[in-house]
Protein backbone atom coordinates (compact mmCIF):
# COMPACT_ATOMS: atom_id res chain seq x y z
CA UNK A 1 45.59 -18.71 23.51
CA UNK A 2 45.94 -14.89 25.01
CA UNK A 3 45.62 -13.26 21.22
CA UNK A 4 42.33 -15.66 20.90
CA UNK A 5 41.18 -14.85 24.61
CA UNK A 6 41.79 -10.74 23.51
CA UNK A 7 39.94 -10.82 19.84
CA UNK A 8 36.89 -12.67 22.46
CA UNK A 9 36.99 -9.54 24.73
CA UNK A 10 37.22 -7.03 21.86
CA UNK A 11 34.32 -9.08 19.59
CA UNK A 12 32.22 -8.83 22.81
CA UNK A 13 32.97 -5.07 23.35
CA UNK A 14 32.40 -4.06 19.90
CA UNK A 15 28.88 -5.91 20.19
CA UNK A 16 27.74 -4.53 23.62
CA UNK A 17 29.05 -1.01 22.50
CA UNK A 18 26.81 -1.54 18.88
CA UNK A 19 23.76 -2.42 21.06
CA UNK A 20 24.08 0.38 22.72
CA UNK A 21 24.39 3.14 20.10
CA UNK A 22 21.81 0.98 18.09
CA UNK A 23 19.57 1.71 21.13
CA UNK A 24 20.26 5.67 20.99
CA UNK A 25 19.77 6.23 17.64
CA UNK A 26 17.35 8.67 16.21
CA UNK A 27 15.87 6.60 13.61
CA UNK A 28 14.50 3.63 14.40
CA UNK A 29 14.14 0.09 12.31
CA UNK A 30 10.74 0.29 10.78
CA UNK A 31 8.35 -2.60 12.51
CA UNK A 32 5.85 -4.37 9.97
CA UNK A 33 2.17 -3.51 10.27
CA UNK A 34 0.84 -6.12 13.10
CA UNK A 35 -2.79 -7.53 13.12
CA UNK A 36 -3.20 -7.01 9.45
CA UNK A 37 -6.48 -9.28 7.80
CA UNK A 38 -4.17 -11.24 5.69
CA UNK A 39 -7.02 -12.16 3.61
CA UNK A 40 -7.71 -8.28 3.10
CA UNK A 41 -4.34 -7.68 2.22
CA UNK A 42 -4.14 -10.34 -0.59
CA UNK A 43 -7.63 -8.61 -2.13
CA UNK A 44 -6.00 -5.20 -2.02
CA UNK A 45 -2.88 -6.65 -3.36
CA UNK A 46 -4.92 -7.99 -6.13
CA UNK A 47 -6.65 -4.64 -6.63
CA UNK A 48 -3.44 -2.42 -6.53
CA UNK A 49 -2.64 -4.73 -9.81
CA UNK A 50 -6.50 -4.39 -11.15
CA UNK A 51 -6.19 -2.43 -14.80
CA UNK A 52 -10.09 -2.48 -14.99
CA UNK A 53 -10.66 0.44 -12.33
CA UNK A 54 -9.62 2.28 -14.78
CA UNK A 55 -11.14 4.22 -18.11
CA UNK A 56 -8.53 2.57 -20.30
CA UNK A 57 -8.52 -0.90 -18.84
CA UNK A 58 -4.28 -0.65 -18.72
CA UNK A 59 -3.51 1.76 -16.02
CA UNK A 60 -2.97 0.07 -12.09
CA UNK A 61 -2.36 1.62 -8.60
CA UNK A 62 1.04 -0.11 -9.77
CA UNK A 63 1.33 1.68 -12.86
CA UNK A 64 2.35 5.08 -11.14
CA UNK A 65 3.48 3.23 -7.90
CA UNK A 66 5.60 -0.06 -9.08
CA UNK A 67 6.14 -1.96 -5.98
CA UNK A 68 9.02 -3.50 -7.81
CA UNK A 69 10.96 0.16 -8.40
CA UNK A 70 10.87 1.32 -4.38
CA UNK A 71 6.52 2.33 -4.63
CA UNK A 72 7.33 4.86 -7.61
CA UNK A 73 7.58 5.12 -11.28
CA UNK A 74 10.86 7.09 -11.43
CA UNK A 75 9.45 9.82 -13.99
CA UNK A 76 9.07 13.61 -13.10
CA UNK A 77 6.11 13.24 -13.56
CA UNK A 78 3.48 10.68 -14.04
CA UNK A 79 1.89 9.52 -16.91
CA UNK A 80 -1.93 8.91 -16.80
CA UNK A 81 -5.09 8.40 -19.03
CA UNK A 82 -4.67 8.83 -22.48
CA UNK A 83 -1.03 9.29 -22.16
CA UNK A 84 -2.13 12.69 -20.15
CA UNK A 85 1.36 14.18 -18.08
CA UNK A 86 0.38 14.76 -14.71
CA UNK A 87 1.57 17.67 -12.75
CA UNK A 88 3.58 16.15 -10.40
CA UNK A 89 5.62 12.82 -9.66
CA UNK A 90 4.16 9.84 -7.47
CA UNK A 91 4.88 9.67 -4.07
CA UNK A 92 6.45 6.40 -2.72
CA UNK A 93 4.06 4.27 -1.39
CA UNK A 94 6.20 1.96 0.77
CA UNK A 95 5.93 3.47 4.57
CA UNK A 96 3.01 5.58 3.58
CA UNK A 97 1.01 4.50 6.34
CA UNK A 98 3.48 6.20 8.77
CA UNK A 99 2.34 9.62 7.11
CA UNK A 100 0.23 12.37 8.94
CA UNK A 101 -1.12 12.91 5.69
CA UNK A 102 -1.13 11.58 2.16
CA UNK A 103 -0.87 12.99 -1.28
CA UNK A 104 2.22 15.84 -1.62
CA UNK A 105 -0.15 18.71 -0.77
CA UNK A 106 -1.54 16.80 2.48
CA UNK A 107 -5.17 16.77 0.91
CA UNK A 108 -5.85 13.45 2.14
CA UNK A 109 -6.08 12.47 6.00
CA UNK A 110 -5.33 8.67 5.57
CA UNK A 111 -4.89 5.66 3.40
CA UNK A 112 -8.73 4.79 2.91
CA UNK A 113 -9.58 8.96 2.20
CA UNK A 114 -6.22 8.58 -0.96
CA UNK A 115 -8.07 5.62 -2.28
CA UNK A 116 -10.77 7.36 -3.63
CA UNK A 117 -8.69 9.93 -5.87
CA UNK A 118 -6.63 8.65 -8.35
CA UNK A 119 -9.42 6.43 -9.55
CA UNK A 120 -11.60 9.51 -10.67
CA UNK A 121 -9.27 11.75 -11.22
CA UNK A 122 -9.59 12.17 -15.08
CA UNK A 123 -5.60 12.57 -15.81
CA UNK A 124 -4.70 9.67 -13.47
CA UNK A 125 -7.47 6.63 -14.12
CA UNK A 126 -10.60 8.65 -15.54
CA UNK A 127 -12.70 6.33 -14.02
CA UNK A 128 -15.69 6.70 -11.65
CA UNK A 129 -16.09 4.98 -8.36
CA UNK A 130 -19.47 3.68 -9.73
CA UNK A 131 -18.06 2.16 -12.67
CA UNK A 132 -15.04 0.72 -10.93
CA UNK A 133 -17.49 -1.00 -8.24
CA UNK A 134 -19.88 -2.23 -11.15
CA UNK A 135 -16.79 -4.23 -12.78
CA UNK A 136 -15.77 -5.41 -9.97
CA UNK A 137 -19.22 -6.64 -9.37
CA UNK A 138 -19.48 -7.62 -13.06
CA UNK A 139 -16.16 -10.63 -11.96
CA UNK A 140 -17.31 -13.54 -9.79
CA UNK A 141 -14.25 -13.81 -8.14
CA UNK A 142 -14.12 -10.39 -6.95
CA UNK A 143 -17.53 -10.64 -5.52
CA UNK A 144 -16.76 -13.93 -3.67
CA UNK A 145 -12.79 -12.22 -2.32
CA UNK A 146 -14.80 -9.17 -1.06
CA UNK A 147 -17.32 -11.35 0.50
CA UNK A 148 -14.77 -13.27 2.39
CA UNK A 149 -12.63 -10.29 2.88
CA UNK A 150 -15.75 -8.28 4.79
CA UNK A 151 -17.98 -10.81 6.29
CA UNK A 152 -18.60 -10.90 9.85
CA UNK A 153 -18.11 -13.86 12.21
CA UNK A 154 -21.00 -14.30 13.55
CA UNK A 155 -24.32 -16.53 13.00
CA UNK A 156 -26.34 -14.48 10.15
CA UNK A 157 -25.39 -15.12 7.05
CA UNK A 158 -22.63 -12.89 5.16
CA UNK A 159 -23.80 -10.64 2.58
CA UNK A 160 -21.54 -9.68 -0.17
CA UNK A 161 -20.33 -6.08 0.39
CA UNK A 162 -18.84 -4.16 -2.51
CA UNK A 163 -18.86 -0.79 -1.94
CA UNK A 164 -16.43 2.63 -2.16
CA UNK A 165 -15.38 1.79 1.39
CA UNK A 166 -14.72 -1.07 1.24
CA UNK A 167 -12.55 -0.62 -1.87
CA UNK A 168 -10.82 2.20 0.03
CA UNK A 169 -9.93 -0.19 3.07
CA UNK A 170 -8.65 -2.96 0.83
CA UNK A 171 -6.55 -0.85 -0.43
CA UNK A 172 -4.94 0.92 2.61
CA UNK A 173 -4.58 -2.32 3.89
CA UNK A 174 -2.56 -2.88 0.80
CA UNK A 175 -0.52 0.08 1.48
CA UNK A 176 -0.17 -0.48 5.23
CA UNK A 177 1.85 -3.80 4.36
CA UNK A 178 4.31 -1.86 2.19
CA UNK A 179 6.93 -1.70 4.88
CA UNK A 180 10.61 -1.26 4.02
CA UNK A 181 13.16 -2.62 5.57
C-alpha cells in the first residue's frame, strides 16, 4: 500500500511538473484554423486536385505540393510544364498560412496574392487565369460549388461568381486548413 501510495505522488508530480514546462515552452502546439467556410474549404480542396488549370491538363497544386508527402514533392527541384525543371524546390504548404510572406523570395504578401502565380507561370502550369476560369466555367459542377461557396445570405438572389478572386480565396482557404500537428 505505501509503494502504491508513493508511485501516486510521483505520477502526480511528474504530471504537474510536465504542465508546467509544457506551459514555458518556446514553441507552441499549432491550433487549427477556426471559423473556416467548410463549404469553401471542400471547393479549394477540390481545386488544389484540379489538373485542368493547367496547359497540360496533368499538373495540380498537388503535383508540386502532395499533401500526402508533408505539402512537398521531395525533388530539388520541381518539375513543371512540359517536363520543364524549375529553379527551385516547393515550399511546404502545411502551416503556410502562419507565414509573413509566401513564395521563398517573399514575393507574395498572402495566400490569395500566391494563388495567382503558379497557374501562369509558364514552367509551373502555363496556363492563364482566363483560361483556367473559362474551364471551370465550361463544368457544371464547378459553377454550382462556386455558387454555393460565394453566395450571400441574404434575400436577392445568388449570382454565380467565378472569378480570379474568388479562385485565389478558395484556395487559401485550402491552404489555411493545412495545419500540422
Amino acid at each position: 500500500m505505501k509503494k502504491m501510495l508513493i508511485v501516486s505522488l510521483v505520477a502526480v508530480a511528474s504530471c504537474s511538473a510536465y504542465a508546467s514546462r509544457e506551459s514555458s515552452e518556446p514553441i507552441k502546439v499549432i491550433e487549427p484554423v477556426m471559423g473556416l467556410d467548410a463549404a469553401k474549404v471542400e471547393l479549394g480542396k477540390t481545386l488544389w486536385f484540379e489538373p485542368r488549370l493547367s496547359a497540360s491538363n496533368t499538373i495540380s497544386c498537388n503535383s508540386c505540393h502532395n499533401v500526402a508527402t508533408g505539402g512537398v514533392d521531395n525533388l530539388p527541384t520541381s518539375i513543371g510544364h512540359k517536363w520543364a525543371v524549375g529553379g527551385i524546390n516547393s515550399p511546404t504548404v502545411l502551416n503556410s498560412d502562419l507565414n509573413f510572406v509566401q513564395f521563398w523570395n517573399g514575393r507574395a504578401k498572402d495566400l490569395q496574392e500566391q494563388a495567382a502565380g503558379p497557374i501562369e507561370n509558364p514552367i509551373e502550369m502555363a496556363f492563364s487565369h482566363e483560361l483556367a476560369i473559362g474551364t471551370l466555367k465550361s463544368i457544371p459542377q464547378y459553377r454550382q460549388w462556386f455558387k454555393e461557396a460565394t453566395e450571400k445570405k441574404s434575400s436577392q438572389l445568388p449570382k454565380s461568381r467565378m472569378r480570379l478572386r474568388h479562385l485565389r480565396k478558395r484556395f487559401a482557404h485550402q491552404t489555411q486548413s493545412l495545419i500540422s500537428g
